[in-house]
Structure formats: C-alpha cells, structure tokens
PDB file of N, CA and C in Angstrom:
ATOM      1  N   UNK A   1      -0.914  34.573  -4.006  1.00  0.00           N
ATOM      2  CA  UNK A   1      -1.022  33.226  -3.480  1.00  0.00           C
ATOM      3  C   UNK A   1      -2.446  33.004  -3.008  1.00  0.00           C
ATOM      4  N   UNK A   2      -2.715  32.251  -3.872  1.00  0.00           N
ATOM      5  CA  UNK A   2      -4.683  31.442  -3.150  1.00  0.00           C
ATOM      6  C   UNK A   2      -4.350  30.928  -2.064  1.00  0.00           C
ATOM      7  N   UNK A   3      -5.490  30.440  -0.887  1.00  0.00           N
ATOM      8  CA  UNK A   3      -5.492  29.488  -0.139  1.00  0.00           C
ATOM      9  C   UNK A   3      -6.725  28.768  -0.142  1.00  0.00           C
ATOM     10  N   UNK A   4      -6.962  27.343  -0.187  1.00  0.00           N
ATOM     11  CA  UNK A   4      -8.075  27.075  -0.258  1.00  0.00           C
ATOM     12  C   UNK A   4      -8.495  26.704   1.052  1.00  0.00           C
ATOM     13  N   UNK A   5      -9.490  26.995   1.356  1.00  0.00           N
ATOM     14  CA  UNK A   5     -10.607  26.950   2.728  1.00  0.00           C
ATOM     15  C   UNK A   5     -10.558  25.267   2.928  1.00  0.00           C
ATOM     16  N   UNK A   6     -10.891  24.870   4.252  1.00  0.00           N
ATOM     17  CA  UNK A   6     -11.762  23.047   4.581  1.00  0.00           C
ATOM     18  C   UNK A   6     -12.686  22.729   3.459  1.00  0.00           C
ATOM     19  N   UNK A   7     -13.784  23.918   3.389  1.00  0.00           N
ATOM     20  CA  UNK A   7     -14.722  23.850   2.317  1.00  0.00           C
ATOM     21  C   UNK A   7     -14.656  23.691   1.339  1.00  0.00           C
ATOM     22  N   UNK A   8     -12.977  23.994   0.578  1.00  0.00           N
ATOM     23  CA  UNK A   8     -12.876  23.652  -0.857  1.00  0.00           C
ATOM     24  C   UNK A   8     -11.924  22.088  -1.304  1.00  0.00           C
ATOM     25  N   UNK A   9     -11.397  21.978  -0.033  1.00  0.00           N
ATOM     26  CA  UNK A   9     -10.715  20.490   0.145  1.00  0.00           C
ATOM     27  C   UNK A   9     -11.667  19.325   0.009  1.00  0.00           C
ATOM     28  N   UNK A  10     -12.948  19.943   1.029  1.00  0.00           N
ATOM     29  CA  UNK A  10     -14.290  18.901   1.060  1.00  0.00           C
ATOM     30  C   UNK A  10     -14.546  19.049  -0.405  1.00  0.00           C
ATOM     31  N   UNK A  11     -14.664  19.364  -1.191  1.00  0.00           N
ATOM     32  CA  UNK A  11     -15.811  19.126  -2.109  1.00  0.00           C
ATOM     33  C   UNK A  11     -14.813  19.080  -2.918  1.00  0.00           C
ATOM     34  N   UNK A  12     -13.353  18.780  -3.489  1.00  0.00           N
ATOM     35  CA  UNK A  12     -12.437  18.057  -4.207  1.00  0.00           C
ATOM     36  C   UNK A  12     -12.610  17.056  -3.708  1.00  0.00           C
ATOM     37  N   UNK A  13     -12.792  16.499  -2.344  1.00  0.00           N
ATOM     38  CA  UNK A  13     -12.334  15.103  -1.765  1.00  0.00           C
ATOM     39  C   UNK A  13     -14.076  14.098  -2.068  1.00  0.00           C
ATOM     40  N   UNK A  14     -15.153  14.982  -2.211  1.00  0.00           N
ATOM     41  CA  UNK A  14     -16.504  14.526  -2.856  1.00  0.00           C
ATOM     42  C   UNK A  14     -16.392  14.393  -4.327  1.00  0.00           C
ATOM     43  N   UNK A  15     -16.032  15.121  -4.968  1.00  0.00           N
ATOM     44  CA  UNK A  15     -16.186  15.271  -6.090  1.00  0.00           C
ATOM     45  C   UNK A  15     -14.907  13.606  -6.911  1.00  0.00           C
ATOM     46  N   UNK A  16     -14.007  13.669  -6.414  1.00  0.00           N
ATOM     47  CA  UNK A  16     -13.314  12.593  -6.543  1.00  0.00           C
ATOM     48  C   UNK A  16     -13.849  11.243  -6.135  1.00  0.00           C
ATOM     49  N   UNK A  17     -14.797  11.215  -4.671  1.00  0.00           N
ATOM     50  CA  UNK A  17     -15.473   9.784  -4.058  1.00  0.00           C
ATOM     51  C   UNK A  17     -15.921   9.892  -5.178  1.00  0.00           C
ATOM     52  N   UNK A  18     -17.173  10.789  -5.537  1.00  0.00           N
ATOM     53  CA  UNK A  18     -18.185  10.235  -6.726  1.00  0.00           C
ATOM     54  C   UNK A  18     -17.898   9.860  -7.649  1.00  0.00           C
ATOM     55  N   UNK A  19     -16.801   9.943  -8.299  1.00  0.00           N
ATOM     56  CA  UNK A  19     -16.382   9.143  -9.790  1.00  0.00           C
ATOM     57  C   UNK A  19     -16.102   7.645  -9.770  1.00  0.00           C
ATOM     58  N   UNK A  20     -16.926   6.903 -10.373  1.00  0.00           N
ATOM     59  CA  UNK A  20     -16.808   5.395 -11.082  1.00  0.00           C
ATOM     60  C   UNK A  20     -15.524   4.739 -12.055  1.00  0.00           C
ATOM     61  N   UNK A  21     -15.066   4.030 -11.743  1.00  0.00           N
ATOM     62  CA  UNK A  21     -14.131   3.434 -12.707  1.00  0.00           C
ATOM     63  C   UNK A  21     -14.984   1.626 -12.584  1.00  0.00           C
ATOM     64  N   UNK A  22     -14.927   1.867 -13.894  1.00  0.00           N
ATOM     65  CA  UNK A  22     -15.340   0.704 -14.483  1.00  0.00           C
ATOM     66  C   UNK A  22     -14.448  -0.483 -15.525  1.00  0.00           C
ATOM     67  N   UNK A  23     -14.273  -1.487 -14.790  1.00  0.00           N
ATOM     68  CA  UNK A  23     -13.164  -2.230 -15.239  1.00  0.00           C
ATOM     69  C   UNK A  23     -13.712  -3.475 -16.038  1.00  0.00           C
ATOM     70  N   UNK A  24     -12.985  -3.996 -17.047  1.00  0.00           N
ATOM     71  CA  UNK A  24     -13.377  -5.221 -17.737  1.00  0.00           C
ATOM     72  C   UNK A  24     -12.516  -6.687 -17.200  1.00  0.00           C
ATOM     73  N   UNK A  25     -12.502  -7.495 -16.674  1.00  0.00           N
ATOM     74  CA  UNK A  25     -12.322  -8.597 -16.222  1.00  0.00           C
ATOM     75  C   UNK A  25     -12.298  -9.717 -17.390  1.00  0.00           C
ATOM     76  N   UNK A  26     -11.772 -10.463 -18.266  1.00  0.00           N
ATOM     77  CA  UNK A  26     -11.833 -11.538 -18.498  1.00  0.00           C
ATOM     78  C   UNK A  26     -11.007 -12.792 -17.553  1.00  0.00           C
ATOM     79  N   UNK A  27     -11.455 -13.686 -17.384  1.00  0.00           N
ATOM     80  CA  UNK A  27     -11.392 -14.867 -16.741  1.00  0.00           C
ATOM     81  C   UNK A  27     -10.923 -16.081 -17.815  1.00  0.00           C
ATOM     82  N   UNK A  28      -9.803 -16.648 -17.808  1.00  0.00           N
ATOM     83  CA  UNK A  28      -9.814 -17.694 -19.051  1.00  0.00           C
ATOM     84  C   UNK A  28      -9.095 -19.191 -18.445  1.00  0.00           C
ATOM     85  N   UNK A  29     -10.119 -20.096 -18.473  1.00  0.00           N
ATOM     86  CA  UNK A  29      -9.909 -21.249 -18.048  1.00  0.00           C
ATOM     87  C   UNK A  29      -8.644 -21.756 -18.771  1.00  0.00           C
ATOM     88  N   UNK A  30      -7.550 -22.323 -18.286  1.00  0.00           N
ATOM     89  CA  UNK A  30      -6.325 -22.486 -19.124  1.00  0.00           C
ATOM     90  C   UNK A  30      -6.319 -24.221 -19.308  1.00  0.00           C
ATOM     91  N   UNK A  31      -6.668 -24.786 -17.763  1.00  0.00           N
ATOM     92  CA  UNK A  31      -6.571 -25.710 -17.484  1.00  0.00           C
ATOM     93  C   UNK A  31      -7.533 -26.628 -16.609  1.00  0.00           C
ATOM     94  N   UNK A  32      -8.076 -27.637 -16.989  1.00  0.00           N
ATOM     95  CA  UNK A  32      -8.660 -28.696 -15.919  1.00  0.00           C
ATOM     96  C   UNK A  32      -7.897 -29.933 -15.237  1.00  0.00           C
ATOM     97  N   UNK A  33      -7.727 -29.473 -13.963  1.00  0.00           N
ATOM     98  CA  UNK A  33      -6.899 -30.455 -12.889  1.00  0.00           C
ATOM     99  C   UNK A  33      -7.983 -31.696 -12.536  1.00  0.00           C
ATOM    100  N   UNK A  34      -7.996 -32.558 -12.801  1.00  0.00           N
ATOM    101  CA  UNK A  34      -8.470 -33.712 -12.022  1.00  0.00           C
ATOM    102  C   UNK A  34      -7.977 -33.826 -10.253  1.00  0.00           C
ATOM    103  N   UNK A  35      -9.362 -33.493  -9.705  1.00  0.00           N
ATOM    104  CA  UNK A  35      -8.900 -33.811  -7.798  1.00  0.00           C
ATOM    105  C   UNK A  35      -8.127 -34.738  -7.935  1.00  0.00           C
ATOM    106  N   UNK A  36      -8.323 -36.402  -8.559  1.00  0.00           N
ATOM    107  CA  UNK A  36      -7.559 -37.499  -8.421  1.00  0.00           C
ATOM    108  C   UNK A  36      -6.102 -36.996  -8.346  1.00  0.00           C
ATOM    109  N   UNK A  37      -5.709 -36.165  -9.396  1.00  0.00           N
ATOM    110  CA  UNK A  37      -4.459 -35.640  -9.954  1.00  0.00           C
ATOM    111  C   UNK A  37      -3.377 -35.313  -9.084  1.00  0.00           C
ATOM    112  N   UNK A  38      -4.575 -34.398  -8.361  1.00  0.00           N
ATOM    113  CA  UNK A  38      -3.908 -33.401  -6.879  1.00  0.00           C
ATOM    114  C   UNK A  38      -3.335 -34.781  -6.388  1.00  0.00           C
ATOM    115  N   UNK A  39      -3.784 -35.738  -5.667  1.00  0.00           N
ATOM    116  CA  UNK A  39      -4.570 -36.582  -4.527  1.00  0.00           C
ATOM    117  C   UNK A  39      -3.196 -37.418  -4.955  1.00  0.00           C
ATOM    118  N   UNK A  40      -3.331 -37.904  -5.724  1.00  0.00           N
ATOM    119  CA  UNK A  40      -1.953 -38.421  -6.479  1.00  0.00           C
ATOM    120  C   UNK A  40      -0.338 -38.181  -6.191  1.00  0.00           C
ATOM    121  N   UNK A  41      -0.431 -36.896  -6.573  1.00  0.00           N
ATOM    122  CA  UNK A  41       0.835 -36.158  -6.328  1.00  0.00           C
ATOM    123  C   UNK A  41       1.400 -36.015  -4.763  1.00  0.00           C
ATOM    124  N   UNK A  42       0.078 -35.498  -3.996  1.00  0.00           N
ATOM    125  CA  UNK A  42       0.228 -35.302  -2.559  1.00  0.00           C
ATOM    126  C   UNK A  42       0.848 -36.554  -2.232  1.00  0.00           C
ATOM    127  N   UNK A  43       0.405 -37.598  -2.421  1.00  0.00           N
ATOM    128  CA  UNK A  43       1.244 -39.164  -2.054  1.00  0.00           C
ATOM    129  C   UNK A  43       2.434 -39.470  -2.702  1.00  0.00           C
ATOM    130  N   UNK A  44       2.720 -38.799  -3.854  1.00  0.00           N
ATOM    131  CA  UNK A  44       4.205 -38.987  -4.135  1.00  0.00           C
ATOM    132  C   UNK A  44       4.088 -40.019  -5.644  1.00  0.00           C
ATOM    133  N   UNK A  45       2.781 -40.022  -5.781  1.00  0.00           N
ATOM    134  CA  UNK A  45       2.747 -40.883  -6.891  1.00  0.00           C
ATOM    135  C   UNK A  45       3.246 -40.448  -8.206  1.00  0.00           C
ATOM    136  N   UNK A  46       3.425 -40.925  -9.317  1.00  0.00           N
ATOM    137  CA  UNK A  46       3.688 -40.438 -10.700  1.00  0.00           C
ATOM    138  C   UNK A  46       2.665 -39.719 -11.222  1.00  0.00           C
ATOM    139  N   UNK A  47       2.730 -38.363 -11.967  1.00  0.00           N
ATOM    140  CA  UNK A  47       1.538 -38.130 -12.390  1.00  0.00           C
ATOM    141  C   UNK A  47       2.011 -37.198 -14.014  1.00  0.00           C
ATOM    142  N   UNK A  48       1.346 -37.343 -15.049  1.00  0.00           N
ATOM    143  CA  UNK A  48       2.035 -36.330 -16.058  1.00  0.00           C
ATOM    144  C   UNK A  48       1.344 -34.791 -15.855  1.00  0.00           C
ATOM    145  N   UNK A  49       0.563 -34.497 -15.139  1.00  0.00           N
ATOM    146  CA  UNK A  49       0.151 -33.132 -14.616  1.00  0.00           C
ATOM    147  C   UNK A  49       0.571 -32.321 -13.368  1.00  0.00           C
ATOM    148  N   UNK A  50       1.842 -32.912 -12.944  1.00  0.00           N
ATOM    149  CA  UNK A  50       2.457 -32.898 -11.795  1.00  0.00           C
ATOM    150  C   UNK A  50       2.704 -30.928 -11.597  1.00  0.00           C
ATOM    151  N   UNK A  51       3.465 -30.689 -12.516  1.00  0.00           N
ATOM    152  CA  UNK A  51       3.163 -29.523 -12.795  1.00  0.00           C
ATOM    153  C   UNK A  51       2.029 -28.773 -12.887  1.00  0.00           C
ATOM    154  N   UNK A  52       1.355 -28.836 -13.157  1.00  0.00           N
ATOM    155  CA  UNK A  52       0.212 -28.213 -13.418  1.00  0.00           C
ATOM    156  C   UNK A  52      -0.429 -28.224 -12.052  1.00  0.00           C
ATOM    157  N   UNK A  53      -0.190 -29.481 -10.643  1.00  0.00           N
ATOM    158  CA  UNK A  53      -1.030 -29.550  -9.366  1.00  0.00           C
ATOM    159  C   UNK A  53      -0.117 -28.209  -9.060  1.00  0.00           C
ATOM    160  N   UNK A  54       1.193 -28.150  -9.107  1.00  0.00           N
ATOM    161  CA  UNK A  54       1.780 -27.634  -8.524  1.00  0.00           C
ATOM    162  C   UNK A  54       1.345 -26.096  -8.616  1.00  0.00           C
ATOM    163  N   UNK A  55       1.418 -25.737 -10.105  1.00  0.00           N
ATOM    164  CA  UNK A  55       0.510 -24.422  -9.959  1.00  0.00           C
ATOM    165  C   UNK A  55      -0.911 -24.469  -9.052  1.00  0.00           C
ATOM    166  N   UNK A  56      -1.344 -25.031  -9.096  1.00  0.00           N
ATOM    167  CA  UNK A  56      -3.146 -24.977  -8.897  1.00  0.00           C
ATOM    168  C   UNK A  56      -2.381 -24.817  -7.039  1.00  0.00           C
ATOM    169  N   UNK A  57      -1.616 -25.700  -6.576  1.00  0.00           N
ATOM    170  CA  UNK A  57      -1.634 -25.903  -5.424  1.00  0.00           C
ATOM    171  C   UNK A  57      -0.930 -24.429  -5.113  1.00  0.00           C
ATOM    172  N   UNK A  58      -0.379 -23.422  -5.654  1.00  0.00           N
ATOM    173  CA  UNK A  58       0.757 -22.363  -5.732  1.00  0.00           C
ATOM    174  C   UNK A  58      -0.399 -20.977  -5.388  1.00  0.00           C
ATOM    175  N   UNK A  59      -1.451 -21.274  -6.516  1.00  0.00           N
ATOM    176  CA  UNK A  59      -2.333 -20.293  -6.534  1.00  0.00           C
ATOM    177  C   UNK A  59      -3.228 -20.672  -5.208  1.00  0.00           C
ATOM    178  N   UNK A  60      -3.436 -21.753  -4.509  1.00  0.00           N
ATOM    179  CA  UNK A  60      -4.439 -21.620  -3.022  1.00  0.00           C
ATOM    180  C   UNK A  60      -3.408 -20.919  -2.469  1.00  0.00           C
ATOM    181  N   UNK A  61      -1.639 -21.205  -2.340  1.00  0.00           N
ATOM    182  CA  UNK A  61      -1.472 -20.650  -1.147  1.00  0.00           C
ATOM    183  C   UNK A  61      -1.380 -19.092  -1.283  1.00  0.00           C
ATOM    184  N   UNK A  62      -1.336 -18.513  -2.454  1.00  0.00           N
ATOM    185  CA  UNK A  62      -0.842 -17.079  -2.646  1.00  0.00           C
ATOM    186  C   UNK A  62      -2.221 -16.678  -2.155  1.00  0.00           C
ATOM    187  N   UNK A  63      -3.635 -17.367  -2.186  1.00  0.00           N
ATOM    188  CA  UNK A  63      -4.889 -16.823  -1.868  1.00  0.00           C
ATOM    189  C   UNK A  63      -5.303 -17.006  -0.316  1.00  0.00           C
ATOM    190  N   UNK A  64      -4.468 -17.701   0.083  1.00  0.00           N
ATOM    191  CA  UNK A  64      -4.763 -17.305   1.415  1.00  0.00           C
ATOM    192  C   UNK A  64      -3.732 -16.596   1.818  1.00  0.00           C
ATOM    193  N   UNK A  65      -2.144 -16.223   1.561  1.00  0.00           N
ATOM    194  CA  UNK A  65      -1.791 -15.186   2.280  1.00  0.00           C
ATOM    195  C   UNK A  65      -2.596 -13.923   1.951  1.00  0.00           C
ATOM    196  N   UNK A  66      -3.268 -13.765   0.905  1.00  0.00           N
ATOM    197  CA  UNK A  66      -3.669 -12.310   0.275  1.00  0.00           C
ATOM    198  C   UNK A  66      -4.880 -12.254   1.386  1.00  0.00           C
ATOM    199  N   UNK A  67      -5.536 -13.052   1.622  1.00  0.00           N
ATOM    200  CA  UNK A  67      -6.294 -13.529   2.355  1.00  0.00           C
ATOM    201  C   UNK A  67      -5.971 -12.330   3.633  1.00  0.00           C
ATOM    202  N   UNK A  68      -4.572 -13.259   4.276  1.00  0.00           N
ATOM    203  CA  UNK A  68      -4.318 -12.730   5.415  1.00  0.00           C
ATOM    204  C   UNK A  68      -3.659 -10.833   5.567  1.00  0.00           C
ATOM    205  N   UNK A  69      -3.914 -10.266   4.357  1.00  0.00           N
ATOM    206  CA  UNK A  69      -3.235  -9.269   3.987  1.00  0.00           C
ATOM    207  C   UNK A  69      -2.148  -8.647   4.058  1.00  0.00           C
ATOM    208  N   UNK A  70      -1.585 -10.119   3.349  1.00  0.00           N
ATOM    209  CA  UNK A  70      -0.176  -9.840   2.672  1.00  0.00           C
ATOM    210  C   UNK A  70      -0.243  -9.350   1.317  1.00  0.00           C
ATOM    211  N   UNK A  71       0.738  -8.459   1.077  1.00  0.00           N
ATOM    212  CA  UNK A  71       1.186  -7.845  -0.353  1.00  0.00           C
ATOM    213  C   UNK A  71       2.540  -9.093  -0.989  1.00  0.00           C
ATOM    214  N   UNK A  72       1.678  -9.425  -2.353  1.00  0.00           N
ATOM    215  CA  UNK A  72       2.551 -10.374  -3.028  1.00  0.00           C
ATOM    216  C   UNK A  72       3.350 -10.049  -3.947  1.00  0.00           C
ATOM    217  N   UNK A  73       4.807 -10.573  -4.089  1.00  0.00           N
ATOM    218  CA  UNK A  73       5.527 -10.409  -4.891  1.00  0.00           C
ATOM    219  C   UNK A  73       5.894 -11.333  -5.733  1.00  0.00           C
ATOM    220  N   UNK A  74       5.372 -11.480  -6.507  1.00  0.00           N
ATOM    221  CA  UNK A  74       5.820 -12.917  -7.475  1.00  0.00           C
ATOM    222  C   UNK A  74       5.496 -14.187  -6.115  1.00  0.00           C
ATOM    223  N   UNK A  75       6.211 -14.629  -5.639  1.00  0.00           N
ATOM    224  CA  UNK A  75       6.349 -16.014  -4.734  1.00  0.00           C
ATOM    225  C   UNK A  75       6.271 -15.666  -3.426  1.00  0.00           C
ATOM    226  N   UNK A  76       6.781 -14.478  -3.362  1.00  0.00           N
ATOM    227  CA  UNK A  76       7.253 -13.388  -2.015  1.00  0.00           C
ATOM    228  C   UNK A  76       5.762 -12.626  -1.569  1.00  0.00           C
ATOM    229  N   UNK A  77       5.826 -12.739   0.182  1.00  0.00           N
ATOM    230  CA  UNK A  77       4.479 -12.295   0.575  1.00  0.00           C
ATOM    231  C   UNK A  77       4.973 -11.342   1.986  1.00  0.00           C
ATOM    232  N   UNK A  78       4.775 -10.200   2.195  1.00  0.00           N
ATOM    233  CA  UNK A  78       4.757  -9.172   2.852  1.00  0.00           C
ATOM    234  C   UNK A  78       3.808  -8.833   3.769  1.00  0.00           C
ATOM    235  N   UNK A  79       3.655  -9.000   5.174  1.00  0.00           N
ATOM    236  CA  UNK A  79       2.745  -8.389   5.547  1.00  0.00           C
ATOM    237  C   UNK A  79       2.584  -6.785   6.235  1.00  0.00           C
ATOM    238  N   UNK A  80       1.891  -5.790   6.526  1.00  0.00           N
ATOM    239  CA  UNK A  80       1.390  -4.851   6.085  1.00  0.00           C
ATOM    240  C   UNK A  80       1.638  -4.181   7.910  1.00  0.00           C
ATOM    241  N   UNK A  81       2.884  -4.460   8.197  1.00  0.00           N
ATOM    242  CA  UNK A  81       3.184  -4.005  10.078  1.00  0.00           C
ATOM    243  C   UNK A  81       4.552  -3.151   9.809  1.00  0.00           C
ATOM    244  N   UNK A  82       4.533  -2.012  10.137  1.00  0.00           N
ATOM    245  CA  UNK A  82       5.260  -1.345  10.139  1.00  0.00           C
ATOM    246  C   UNK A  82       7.079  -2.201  10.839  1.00  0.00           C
ATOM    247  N   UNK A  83       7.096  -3.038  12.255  1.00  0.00           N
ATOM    248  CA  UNK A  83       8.036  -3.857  12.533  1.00  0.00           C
ATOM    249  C   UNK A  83       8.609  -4.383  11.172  1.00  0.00           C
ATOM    250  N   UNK A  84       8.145  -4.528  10.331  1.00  0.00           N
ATOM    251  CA  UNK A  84       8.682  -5.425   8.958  1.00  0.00           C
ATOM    252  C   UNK A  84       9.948  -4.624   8.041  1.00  0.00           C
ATOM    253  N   UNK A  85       9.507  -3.410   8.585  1.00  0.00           N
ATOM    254  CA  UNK A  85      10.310  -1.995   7.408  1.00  0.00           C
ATOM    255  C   UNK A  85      11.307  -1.720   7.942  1.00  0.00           C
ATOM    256  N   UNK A  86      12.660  -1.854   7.488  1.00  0.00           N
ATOM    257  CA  UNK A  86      13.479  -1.283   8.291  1.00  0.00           C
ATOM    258  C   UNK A  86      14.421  -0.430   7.401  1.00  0.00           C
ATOM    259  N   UNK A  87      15.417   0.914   7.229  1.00  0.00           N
ATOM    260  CA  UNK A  87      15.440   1.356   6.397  1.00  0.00           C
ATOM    261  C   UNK A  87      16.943   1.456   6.609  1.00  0.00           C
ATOM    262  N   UNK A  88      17.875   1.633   5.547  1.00  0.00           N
ATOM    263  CA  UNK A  88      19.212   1.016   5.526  1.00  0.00           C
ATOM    264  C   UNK A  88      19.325   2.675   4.868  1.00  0.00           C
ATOM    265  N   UNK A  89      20.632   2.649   4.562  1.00  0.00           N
ATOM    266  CA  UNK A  89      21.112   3.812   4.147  1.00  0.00           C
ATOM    267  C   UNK A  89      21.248   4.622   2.769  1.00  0.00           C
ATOM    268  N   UNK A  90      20.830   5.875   2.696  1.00  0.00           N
ATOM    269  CA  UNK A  90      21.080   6.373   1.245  1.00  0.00           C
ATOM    270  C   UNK A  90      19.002   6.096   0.661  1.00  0.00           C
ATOM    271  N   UNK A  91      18.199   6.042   1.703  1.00  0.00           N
ATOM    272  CA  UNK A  91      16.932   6.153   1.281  1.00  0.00           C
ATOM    273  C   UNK A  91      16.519   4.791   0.830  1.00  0.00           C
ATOM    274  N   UNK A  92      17.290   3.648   1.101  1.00  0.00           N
ATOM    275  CA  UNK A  92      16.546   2.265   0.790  1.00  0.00           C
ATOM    276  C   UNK A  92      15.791   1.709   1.941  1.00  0.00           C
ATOM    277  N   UNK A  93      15.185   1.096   1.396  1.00  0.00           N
ATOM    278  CA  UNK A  93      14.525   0.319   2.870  1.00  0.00           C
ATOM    279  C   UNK A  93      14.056  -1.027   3.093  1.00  0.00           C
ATOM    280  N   UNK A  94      14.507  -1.938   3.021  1.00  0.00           N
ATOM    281  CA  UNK A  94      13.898  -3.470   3.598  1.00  0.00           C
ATOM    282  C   UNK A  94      12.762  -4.042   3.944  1.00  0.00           C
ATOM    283  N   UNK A  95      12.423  -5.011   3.514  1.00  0.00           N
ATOM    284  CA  UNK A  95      11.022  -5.655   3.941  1.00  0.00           C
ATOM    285  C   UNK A  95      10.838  -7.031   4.014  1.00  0.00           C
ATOM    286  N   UNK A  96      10.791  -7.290   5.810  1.00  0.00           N
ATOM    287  CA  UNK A  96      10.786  -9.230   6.257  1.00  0.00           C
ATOM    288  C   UNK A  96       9.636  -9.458   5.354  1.00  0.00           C
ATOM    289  N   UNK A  97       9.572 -10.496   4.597  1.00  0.00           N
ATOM    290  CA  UNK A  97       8.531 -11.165   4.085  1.00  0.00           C
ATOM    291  C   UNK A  97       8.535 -12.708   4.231  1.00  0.00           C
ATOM    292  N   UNK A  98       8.397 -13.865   3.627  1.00  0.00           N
ATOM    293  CA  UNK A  98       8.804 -14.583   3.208  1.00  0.00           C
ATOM    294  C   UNK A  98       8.113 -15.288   1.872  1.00  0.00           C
ATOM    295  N   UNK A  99       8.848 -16.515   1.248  1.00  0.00           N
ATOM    296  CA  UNK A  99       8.708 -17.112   0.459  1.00  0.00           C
ATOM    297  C   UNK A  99       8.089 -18.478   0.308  1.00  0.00           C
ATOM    298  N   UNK A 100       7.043 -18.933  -0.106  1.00  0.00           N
ATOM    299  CA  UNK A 100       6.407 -20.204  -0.455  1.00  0.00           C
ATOM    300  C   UNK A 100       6.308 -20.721  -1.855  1.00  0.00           C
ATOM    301  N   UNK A 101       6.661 -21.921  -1.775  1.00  0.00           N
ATOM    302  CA  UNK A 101       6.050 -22.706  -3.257  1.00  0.00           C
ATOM    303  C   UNK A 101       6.040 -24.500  -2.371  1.00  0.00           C
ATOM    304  N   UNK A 102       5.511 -24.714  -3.723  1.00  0.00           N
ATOM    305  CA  UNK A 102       5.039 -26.553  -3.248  1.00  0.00           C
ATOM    306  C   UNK A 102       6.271 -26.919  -4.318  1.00  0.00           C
ATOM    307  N   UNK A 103       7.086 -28.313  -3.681  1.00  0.00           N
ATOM    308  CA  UNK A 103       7.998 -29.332  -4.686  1.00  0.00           C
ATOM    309  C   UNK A 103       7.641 -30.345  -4.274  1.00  0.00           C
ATOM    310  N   UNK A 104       8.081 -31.142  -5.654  1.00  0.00           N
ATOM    311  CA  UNK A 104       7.678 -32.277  -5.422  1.00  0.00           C
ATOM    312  C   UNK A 104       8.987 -33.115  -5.309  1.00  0.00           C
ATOM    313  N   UNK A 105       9.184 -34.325  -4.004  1.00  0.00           N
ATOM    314  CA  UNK A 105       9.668 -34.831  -3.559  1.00  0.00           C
ATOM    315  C   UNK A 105       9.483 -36.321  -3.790  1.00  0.00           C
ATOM    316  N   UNK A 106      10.477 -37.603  -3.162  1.00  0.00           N
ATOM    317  CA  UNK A 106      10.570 -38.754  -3.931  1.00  0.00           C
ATOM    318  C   UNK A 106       9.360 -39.189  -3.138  1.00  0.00           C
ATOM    319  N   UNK A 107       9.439 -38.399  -1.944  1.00  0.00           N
ATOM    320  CA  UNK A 107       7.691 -38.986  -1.242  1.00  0.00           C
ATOM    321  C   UNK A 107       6.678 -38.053  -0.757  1.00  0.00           C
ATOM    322  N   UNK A 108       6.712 -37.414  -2.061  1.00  0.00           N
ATOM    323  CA  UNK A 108       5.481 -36.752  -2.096  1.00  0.00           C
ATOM    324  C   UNK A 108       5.712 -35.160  -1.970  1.00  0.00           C
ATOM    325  N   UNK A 109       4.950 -34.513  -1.696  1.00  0.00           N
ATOM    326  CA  UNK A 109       5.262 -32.876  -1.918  1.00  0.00           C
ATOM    327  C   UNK A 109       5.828 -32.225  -0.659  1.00  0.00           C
ATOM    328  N   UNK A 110       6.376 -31.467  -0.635  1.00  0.00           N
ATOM    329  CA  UNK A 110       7.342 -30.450  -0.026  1.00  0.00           C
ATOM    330  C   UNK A 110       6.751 -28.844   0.217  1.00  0.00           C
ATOM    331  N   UNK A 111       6.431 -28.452   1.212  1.00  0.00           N
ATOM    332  CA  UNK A 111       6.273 -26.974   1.226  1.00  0.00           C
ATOM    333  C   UNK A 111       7.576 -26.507   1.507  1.00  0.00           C
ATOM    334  N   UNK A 112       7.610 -25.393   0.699  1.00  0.00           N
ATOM    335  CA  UNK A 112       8.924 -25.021   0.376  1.00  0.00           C
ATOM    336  C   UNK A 112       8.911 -23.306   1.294  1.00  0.00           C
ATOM    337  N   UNK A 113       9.396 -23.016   2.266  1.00  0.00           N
ATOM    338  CA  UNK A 113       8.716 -21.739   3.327  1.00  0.00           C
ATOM    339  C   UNK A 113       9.918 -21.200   3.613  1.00  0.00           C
TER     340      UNK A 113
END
C-alpha cells in the first residue's frame, strides 16, 4: 500500500490548476424583437410577435435569477442555501425553488411566480 505525502496531493492539485480548456461558443441571432413590440404587449395590446416578447421577456428573467445565484431548471430556479435541501427517505432529497414565466392576459401581461 503507497501513501501519498501533502507534497504529492500539492502538485496533482497544480498540475490540474494549470491545464486550459478551451471552448467554442457560437452565438446565433434567431430573432429581432422590435422595443415597440415589447411596449405593446406589456399594455395588453394585439401583437403577432406576442410570443416571441414572451420569450425575450423569459430569458431577462432567467438572467437575473442566475444573476442572483440561482441554479436553473428549465423554468425552475434554486437557490444555493443549504435551508432549501431537505432529504426524504430511501436517499432522495428535495429542493424549495420556485417557478417564473410571463402570460399574457386580456390586460396585458401576467408574471406567473
């Protein structure tokens, strides 16, 4: 049986910092929202991009919970406090989060929380 020394932990735990991962990113514009569009909808008006605010408006809020460092789940946002975990039986375990989206309503939009 080996044992490895502090000294050989350190310089696995260096040798691992120093390695680079290098990632490729594409970015692909899908869609252009007209502000008017938004501005529109928020008042309840008719709009044929109604959908489309609704995403745009879906993606600010998921960016500011991430913001606030929450872990997102599809719609579902988690924040990162142990109080949140609670663990049920047979090794499962629970997590308070909650849920946001924007609807649109006969007068105008709805946060949906």
């Amino acid at each position: 049986m080996r044992v490895g020394s502090n000294s050989d932990e350190a310089t696995k735990r260096m040798r691992r910092q120093s390695r680079s991962k290098t990632f490729k990113i594409e970015i692909t514009y899908l869609a252009k929202i007209p502000l008017q569009e938004i501005a529109n909808v928020v008042q309840g008006q008719e709009s044929e991009h109604h959908q489309e605010v609704l995403n745009v408006l879906d993606v600010i809020l998921s960016q500011n919970a991430t913001k606030q460092g929450c872990l997102r789940i599809r719609q579902s946002y988690f924040h990162d406090n142990p109080r949140n975990i609670s663990n049920i039986d047979g090794g499962v375990q629970c997590c308070r989060g909650f849920h946001s989206s924007f609807k649109v309503t006969q007068k105008g939009l709805s946060l949906n929380v």
